[in-house]
Each structure stands twice: as C-alpha cells, then as structure tokens.
PDB file of N, CA and C in Angstrom:
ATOM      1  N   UNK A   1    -100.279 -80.945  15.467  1.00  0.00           N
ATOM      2  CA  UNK A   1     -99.505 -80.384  16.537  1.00  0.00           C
ATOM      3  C   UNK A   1     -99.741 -81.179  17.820  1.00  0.00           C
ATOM      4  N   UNK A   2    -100.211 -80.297  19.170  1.00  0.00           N
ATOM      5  CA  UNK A   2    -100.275 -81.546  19.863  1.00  0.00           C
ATOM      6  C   UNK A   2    -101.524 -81.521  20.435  1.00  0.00           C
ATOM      7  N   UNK A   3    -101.929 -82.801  21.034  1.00  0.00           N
ATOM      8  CA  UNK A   3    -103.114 -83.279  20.666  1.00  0.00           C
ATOM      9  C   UNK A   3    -103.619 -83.289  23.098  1.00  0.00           C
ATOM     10  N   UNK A   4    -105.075 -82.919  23.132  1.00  0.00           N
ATOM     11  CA  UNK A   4    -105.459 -82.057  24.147  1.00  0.00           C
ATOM     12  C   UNK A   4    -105.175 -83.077  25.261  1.00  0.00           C
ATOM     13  N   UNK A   5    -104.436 -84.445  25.186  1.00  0.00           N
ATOM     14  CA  UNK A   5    -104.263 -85.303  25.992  1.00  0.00           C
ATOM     15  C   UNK A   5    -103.217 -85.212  26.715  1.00  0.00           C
ATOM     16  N   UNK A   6    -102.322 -83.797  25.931  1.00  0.00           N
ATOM     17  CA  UNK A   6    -100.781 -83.764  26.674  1.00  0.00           C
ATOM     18  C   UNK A   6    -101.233 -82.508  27.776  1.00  0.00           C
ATOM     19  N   UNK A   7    -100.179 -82.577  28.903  1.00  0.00           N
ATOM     20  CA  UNK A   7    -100.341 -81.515  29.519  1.00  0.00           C
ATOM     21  C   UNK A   7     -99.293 -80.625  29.242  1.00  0.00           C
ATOM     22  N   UNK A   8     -98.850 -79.607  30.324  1.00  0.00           N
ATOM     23  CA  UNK A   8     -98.257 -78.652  30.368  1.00  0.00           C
ATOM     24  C   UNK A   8     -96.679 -78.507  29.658  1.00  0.00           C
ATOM     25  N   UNK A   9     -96.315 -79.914  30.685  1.00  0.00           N
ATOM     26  CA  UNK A   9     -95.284 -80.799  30.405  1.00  0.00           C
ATOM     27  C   UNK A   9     -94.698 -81.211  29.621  1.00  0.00           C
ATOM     28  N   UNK A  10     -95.118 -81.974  29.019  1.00  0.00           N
ATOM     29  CA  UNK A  10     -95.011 -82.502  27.617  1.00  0.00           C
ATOM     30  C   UNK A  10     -95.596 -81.626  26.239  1.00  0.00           C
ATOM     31  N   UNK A  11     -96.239 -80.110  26.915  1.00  0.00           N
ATOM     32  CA  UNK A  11     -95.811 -79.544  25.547  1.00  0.00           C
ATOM     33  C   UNK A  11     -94.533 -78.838  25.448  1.00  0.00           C
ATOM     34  N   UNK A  12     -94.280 -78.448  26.577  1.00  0.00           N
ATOM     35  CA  UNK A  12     -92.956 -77.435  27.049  1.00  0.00           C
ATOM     36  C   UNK A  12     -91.945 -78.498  26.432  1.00  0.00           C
ATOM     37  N   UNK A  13     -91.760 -79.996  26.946  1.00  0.00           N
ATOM     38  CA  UNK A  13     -90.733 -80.733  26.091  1.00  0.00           C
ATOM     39  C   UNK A  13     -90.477 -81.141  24.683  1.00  0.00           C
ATOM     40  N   UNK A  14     -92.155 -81.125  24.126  1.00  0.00           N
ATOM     41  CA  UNK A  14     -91.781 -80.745  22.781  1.00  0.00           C
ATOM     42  C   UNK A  14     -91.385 -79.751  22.201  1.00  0.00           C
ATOM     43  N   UNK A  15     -91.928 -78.755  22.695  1.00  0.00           N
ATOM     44  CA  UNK A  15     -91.361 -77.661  22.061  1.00  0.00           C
ATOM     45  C   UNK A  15     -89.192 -77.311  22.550  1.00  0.00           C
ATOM     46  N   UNK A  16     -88.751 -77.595  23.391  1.00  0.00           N
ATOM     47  CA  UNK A  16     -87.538 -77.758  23.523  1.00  0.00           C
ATOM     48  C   UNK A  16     -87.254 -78.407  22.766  1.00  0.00           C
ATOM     49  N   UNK A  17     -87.468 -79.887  22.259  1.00  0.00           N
ATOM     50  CA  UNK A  17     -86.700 -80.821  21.294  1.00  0.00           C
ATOM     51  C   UNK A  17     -87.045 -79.806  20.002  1.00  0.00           C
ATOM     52  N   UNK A  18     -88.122 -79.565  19.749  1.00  0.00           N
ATOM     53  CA  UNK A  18     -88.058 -78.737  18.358  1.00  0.00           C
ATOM     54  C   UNK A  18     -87.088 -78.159  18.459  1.00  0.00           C
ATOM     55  N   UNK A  19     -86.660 -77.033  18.769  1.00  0.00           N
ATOM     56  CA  UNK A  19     -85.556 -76.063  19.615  1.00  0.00           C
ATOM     57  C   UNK A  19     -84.858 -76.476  18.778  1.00  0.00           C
ATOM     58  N   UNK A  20     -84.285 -77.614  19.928  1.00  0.00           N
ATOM     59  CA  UNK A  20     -82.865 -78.134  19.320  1.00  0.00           C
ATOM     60  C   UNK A  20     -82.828 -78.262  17.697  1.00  0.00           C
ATOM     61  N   UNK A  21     -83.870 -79.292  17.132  1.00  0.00           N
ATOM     62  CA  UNK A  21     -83.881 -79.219  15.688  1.00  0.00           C
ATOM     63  C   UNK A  21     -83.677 -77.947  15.004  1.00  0.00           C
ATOM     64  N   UNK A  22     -84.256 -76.903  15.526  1.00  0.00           N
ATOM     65  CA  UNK A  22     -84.161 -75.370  14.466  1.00  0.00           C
ATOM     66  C   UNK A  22     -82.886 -75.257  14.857  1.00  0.00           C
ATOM     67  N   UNK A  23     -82.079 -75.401  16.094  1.00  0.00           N
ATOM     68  CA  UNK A  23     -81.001 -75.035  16.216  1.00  0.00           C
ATOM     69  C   UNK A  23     -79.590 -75.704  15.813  1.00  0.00           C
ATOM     70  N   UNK A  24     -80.021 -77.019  15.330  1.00  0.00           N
ATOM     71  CA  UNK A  24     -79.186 -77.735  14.922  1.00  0.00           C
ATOM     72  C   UNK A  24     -78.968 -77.341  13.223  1.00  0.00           C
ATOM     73  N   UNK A  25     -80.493 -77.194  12.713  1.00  0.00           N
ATOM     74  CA  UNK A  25     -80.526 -76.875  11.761  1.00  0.00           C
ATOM     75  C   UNK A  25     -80.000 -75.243  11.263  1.00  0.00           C
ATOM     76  N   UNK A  26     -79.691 -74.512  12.069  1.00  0.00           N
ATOM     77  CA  UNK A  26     -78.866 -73.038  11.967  1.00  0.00           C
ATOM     78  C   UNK A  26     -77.705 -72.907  11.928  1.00  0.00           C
ATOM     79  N   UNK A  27     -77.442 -73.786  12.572  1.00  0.00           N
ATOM     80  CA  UNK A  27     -75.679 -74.217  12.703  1.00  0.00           C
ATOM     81  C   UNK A  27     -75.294 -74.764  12.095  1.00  0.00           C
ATOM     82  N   UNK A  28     -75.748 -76.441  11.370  1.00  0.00           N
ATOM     83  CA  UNK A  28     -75.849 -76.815  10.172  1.00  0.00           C
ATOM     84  C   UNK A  28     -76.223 -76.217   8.694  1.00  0.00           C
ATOM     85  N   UNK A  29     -76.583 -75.237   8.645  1.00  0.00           N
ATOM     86  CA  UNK A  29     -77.109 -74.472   7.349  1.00  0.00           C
ATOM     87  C   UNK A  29     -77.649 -73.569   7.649  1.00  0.00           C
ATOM     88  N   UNK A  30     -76.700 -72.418   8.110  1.00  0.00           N
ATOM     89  CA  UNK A  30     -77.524 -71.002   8.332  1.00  0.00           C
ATOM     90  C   UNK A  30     -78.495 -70.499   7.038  1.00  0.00           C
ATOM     91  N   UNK A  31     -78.076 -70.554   5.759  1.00  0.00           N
ATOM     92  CA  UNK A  31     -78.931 -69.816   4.505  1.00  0.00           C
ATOM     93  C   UNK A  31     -79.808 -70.952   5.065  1.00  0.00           C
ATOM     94  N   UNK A  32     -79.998 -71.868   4.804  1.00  0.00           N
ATOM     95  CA  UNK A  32     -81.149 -73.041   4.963  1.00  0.00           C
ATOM     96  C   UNK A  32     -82.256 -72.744   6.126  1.00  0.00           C
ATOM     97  N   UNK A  33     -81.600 -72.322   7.200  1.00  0.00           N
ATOM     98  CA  UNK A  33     -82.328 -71.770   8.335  1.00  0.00           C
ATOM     99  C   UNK A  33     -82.983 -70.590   8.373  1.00  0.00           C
ATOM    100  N   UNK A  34     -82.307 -69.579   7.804  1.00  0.00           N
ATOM    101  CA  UNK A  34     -82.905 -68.262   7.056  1.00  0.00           C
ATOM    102  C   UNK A  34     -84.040 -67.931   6.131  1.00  0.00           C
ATOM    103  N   UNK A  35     -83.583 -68.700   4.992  1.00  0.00           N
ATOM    104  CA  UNK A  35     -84.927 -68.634   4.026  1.00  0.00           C
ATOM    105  C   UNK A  35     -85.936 -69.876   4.980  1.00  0.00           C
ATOM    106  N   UNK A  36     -85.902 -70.795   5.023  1.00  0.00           N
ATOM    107  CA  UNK A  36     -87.245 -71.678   5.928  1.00  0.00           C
ATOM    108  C   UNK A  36     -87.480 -71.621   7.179  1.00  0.00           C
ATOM    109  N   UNK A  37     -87.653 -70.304   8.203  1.00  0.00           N
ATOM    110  CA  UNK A  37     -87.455 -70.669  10.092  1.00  0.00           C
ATOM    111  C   UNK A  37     -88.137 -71.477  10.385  1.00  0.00           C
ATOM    112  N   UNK A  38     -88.151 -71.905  11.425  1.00  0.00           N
ATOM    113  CA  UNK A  38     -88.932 -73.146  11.761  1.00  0.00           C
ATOM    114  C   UNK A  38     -89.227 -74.501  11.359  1.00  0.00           C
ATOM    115  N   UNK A  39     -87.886 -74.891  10.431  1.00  0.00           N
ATOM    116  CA  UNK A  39     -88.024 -75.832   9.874  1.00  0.00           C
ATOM    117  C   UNK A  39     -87.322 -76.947  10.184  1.00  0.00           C
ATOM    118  N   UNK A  40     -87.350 -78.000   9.947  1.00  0.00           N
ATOM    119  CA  UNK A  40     -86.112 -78.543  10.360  1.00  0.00           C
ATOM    120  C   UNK A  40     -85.661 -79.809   9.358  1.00  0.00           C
ATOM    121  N   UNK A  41     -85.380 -78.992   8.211  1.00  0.00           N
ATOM    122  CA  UNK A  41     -85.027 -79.729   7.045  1.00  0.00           C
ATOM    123  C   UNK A  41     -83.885 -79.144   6.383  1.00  0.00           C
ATOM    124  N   UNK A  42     -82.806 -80.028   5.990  1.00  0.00           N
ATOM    125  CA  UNK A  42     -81.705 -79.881   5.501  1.00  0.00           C
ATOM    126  C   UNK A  42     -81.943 -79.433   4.099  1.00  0.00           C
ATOM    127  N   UNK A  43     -81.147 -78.640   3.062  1.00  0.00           N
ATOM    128  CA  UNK A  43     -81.016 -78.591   2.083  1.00  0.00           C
ATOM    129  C   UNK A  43     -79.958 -79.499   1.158  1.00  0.00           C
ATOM    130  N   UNK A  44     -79.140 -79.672   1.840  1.00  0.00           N
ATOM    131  CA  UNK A  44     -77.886 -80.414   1.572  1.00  0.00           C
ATOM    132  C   UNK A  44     -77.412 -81.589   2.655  1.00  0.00           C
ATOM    133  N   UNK A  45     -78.290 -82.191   2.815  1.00  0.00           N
ATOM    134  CA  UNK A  45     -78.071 -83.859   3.936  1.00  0.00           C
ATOM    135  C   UNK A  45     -76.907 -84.446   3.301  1.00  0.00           C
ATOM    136  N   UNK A  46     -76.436 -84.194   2.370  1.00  0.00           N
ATOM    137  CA  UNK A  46     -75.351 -85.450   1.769  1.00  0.00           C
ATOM    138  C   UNK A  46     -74.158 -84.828   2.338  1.00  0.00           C
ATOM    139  N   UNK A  47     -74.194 -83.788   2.830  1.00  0.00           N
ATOM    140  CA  UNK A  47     -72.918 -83.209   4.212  1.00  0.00           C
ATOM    141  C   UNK A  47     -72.594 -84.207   4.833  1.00  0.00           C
ATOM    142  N   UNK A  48     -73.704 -84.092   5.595  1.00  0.00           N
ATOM    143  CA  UNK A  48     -73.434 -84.554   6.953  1.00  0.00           C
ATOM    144  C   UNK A  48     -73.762 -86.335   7.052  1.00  0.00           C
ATOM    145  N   UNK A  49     -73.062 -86.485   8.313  1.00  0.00           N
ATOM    146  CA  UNK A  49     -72.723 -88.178   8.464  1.00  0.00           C
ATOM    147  C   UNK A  49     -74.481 -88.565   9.031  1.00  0.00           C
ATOM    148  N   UNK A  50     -74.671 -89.688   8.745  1.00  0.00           N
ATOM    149  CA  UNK A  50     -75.800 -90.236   8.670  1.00  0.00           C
ATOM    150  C   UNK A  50     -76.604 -90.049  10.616  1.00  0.00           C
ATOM    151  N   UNK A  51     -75.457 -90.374  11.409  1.00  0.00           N
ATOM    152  CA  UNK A  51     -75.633 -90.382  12.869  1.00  0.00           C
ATOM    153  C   UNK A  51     -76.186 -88.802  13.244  1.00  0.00           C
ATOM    154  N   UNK A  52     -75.493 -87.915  12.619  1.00  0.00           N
ATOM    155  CA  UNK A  52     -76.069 -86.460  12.583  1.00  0.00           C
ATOM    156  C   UNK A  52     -77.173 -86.251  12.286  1.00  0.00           C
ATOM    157  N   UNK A  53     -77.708 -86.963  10.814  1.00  0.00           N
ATOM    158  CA  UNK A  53     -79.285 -87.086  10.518  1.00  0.00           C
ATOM    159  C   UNK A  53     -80.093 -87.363  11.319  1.00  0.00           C
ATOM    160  N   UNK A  54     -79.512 -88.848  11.534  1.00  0.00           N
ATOM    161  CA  UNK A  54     -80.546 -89.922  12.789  1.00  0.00           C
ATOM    162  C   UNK A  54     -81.397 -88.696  13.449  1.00  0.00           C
ATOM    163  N   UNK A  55     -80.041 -87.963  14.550  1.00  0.00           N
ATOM    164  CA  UNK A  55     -80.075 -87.331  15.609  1.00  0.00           C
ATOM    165  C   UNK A  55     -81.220 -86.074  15.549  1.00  0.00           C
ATOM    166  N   UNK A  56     -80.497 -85.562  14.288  1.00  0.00           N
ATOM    167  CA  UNK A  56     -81.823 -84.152  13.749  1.00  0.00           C
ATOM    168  C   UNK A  56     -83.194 -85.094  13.337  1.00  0.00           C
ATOM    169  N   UNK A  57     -83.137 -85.837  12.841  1.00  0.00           N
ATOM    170  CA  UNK A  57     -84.601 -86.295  12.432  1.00  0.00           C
ATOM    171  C   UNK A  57     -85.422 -86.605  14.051  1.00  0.00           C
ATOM    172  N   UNK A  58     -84.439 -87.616  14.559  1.00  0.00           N
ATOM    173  CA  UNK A  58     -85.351 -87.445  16.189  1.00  0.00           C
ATOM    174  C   UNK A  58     -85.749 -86.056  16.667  1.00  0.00           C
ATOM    175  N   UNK A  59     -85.547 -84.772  16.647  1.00  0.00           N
ATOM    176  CA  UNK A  59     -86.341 -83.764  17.346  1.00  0.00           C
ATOM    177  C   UNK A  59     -87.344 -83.523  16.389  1.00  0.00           C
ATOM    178  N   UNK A  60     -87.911 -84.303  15.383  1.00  0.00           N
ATOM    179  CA  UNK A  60     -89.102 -84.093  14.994  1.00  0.00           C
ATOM    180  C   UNK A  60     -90.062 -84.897  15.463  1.00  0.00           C
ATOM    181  N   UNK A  61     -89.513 -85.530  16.394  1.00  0.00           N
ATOM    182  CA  UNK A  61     -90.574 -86.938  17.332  1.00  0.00           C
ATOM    183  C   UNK A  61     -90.889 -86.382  18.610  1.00  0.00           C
ATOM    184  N   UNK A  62     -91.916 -86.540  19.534  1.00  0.00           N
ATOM    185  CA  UNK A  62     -92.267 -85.769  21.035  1.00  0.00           C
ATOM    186  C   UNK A  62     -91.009 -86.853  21.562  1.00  0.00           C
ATOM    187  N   UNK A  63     -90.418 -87.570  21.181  1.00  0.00           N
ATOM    188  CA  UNK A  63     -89.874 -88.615  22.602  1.00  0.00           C
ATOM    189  C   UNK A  63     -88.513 -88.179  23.352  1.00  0.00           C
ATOM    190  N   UNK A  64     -88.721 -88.257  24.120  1.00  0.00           N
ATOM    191  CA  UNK A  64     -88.006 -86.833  24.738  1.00  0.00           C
ATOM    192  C   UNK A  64     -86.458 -88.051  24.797  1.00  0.00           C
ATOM    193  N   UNK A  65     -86.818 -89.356  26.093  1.00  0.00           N
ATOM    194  CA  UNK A  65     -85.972 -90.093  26.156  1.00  0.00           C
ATOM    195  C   UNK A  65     -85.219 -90.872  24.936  1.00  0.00           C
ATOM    196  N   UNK A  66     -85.649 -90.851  23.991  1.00  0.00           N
ATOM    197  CA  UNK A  66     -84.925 -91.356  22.187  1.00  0.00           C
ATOM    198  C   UNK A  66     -84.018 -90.798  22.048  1.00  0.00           C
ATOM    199  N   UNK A  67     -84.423 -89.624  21.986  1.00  0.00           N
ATOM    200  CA  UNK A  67     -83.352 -88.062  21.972  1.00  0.00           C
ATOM    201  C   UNK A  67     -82.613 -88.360  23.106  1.00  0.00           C
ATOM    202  N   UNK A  68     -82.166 -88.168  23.855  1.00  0.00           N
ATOM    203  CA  UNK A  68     -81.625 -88.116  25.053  1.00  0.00           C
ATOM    204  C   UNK A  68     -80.800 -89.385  25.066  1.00  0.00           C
ATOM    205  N   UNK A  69     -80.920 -90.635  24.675  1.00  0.00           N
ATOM    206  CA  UNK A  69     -80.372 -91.743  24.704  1.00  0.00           C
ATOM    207  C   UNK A  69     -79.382 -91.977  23.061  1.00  0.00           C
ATOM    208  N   UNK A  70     -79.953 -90.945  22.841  1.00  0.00           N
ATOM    209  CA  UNK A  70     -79.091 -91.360  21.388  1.00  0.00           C
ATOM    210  C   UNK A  70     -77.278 -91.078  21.341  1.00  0.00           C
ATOM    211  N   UNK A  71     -76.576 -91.564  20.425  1.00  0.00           N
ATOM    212  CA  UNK A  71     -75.166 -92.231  20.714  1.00  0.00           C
ATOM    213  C   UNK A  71     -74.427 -90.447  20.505  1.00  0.00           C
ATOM    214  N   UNK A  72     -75.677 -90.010  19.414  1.00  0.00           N
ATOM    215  CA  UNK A  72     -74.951 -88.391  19.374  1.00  0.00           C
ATOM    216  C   UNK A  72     -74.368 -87.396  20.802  1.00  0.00           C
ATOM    217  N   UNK A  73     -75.311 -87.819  21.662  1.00  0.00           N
ATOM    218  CA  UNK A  73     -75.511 -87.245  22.625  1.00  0.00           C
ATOM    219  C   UNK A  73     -74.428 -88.053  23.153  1.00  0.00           C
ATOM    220  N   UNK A  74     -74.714 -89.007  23.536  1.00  0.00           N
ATOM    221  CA  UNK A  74     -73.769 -89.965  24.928  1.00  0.00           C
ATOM    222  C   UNK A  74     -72.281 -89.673  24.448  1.00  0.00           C
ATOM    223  N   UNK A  75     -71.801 -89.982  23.038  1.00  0.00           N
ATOM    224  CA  UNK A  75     -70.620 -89.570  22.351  1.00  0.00           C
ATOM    225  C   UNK A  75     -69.680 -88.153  22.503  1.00  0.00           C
ATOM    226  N   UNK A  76     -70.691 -87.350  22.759  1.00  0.00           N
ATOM    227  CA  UNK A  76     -70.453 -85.332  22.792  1.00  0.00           C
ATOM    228  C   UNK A  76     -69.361 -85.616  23.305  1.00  0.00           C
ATOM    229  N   UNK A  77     -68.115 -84.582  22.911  1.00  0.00           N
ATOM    230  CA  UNK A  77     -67.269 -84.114  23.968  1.00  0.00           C
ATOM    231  C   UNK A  77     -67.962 -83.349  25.033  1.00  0.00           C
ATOM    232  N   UNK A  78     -69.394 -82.954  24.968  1.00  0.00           N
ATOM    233  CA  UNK A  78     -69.898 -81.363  25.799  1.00  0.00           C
ATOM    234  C   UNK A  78     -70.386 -80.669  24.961  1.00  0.00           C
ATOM    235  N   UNK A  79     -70.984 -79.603  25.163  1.00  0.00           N
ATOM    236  CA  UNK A  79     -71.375 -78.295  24.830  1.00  0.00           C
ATOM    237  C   UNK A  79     -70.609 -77.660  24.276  1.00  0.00           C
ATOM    238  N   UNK A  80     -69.230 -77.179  24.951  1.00  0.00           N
ATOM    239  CA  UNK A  80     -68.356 -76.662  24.712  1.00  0.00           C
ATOM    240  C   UNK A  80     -67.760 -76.844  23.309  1.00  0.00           C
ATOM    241  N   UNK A  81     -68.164 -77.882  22.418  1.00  0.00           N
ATOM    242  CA  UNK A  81     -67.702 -78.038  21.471  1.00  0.00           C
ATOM    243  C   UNK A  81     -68.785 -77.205  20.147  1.00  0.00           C
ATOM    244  N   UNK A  82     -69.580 -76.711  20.827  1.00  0.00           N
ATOM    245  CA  UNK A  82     -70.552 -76.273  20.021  1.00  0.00           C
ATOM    246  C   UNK A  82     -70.698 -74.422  19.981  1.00  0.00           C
ATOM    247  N   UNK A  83     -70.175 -74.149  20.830  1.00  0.00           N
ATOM    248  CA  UNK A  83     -69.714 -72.279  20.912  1.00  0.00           C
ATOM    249  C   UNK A  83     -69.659 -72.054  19.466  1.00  0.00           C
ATOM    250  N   UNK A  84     -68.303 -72.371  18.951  1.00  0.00           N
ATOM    251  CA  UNK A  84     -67.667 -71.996  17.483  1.00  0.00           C
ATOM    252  C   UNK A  84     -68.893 -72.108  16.464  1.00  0.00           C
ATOM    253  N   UNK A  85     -69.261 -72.864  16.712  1.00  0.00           N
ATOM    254  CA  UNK A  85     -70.315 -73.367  15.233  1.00  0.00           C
ATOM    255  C   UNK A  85     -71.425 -72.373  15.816  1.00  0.00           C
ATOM    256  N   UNK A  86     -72.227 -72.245  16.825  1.00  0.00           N
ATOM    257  CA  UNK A  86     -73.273 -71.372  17.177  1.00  0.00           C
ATOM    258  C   UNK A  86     -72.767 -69.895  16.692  1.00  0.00           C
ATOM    259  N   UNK A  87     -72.008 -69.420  17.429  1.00  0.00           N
ATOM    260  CA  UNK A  87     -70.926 -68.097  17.168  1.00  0.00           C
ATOM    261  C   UNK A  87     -71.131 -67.890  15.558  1.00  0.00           C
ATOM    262  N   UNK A  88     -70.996 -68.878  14.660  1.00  0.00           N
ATOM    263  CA  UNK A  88     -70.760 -68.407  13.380  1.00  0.00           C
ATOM    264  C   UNK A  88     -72.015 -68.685  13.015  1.00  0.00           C
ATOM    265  N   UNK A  89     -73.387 -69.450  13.041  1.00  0.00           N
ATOM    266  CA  UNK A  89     -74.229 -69.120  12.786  1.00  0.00           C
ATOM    267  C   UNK A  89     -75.290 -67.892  12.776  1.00  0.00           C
ATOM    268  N   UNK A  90     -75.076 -67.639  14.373  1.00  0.00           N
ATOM    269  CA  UNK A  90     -76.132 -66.591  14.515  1.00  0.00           C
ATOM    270  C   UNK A  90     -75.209 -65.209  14.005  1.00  0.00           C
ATOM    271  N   UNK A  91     -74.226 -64.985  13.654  1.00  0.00           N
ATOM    272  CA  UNK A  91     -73.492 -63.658  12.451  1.00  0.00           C
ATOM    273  C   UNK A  91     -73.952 -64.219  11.231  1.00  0.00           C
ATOM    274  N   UNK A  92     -74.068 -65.497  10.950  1.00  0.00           N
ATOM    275  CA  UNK A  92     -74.139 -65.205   9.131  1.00  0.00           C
ATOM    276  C   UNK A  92     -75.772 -64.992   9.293  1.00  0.00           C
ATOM    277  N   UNK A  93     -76.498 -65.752   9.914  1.00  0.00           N
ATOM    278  CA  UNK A  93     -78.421 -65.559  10.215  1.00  0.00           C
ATOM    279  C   UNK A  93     -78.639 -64.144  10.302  1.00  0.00           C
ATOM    280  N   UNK A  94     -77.891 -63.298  11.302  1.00  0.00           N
ATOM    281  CA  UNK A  94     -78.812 -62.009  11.656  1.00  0.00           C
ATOM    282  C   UNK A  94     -78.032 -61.026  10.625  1.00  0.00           C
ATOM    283  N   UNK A  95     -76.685 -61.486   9.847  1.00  0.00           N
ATOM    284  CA  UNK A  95     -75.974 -60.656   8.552  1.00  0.00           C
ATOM    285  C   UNK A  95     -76.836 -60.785   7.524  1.00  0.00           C
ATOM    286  N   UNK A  96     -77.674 -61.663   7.435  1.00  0.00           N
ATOM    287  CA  UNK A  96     -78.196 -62.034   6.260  1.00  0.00           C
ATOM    288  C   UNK A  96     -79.757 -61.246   6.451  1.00  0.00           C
ATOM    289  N   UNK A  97     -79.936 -61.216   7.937  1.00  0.00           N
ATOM    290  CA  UNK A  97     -81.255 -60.796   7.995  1.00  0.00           C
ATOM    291  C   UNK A  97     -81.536 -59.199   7.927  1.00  0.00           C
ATOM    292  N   UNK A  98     -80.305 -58.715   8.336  1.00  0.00           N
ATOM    293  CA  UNK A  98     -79.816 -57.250   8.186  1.00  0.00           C
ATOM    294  C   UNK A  98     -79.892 -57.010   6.344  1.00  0.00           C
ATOM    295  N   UNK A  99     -79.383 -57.765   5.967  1.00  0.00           N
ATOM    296  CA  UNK A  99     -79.016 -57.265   4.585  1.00  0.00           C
ATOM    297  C   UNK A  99     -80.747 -57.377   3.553  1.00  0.00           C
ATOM    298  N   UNK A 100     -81.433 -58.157   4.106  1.00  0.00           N
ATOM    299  CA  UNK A 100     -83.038 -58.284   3.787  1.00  0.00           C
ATOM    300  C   UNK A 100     -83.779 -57.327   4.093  1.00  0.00           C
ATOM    301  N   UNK A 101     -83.055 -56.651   5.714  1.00  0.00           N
ATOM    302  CA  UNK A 101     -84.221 -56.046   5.864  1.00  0.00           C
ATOM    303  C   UNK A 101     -83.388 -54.468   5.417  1.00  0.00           C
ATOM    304  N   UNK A 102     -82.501 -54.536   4.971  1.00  0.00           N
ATOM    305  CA  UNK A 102     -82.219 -53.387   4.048  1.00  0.00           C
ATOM    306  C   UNK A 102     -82.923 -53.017   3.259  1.00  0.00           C
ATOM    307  N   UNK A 103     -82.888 -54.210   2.239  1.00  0.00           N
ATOM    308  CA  UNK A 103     -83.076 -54.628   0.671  1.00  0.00           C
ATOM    309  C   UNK A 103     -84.570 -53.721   0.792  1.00  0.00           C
ATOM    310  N   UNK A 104     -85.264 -54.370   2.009  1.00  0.00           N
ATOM    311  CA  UNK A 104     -86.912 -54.224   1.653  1.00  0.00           C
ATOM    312  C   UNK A 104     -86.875 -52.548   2.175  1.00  0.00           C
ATOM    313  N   UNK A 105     -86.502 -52.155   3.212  1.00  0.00           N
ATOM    314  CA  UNK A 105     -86.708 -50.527   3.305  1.00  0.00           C
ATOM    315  C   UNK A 105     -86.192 -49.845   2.215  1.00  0.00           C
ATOM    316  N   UNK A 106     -85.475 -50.296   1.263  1.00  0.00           N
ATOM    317  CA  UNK A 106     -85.081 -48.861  -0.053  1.00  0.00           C
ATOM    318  C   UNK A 106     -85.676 -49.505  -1.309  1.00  0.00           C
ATOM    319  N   UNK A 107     -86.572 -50.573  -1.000  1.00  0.00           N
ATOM    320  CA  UNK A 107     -87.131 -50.863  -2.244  1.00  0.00           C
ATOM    321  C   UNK A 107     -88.454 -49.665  -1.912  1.00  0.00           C
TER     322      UNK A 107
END
C-alpha cells in the first residue's frame, strides 16, 4: 500500500486515482464490480478498445500526472458524456445488491 515516505497528499491522490479505477470499473462491468468491490479488474477486457485498458490499468499506478496526460482524458468530449453510463451502473449495482441482501435475510 503506501509506503511512510508519502504524505498527506499523495495519499489522498492515490486514493482518488483508485476511485476512478473502481469507478471506471462499475460502469464498465457492474456484475464485475459487484461480486469483486474494490477491484479494478475486468472480467471481460476483450470489450473494450485497448486505449480504455491503457487508461484503467494507469489508476493502478500512484502517478497522478500519467493519468492526467493520457490521450483518454485529453480526447473526452467532458464528463457529460459519462451521466448515462454512471446512471445505469449504480441501478444495476445497488438492484443487484438489494436482491442479495434479500436472498440472505429469508435464508
């Protein structure tokens, strides 16, 4: 994890780039995100275009500026393009998490 040389700073920014990875990874594969939280590994990579990978594999690195400079980013239309896909993740994540935590109260 991280090591006693970082300060305040630079853990707060790692932990944001993680972020993004879990969150990329929810939107990209809600079941995938569900059964593993905190993960930030695809089940099905042969989806998605390789530049998408690149991009998710960088928030498993502290480097804040890599991330930030990468073509995914500079390319974005915005944020705005990302509502729809968030929107439908976090319904199928917390539908799915509803229906678990059914399962386990009438077992």
């Amino acid at each position: 994890m991280l090591d006693d040389s970082e300060g305040p700073l630079e853990a707060r920014q790692w932990q944001d780039i993680q972020a993004v990875g879990y969150l990329m990874t929810a939107v990209m594969e809600p079941g995938t995100s569900f059964a593993k939280p905190n993960t930030i590994e695809l089940q099905f990579p042969e989806k998605w275009k390789p530049y998408v990978l690149q991009f998710l594999q960088k928030t498993t690195s502290k480097n804040l500026q890599n991330l930030l400079q990468d073509d995914f980013l500079r390319l974005s239309p915005g944020s705005g393009c990302l509502i729809p896909h968030v929107w439908i993740a976090e319904r199928t994540v917390y539908k799915e998490w509803d229906l678990c935590k059914v399962q386990e109260i009438s077992v």
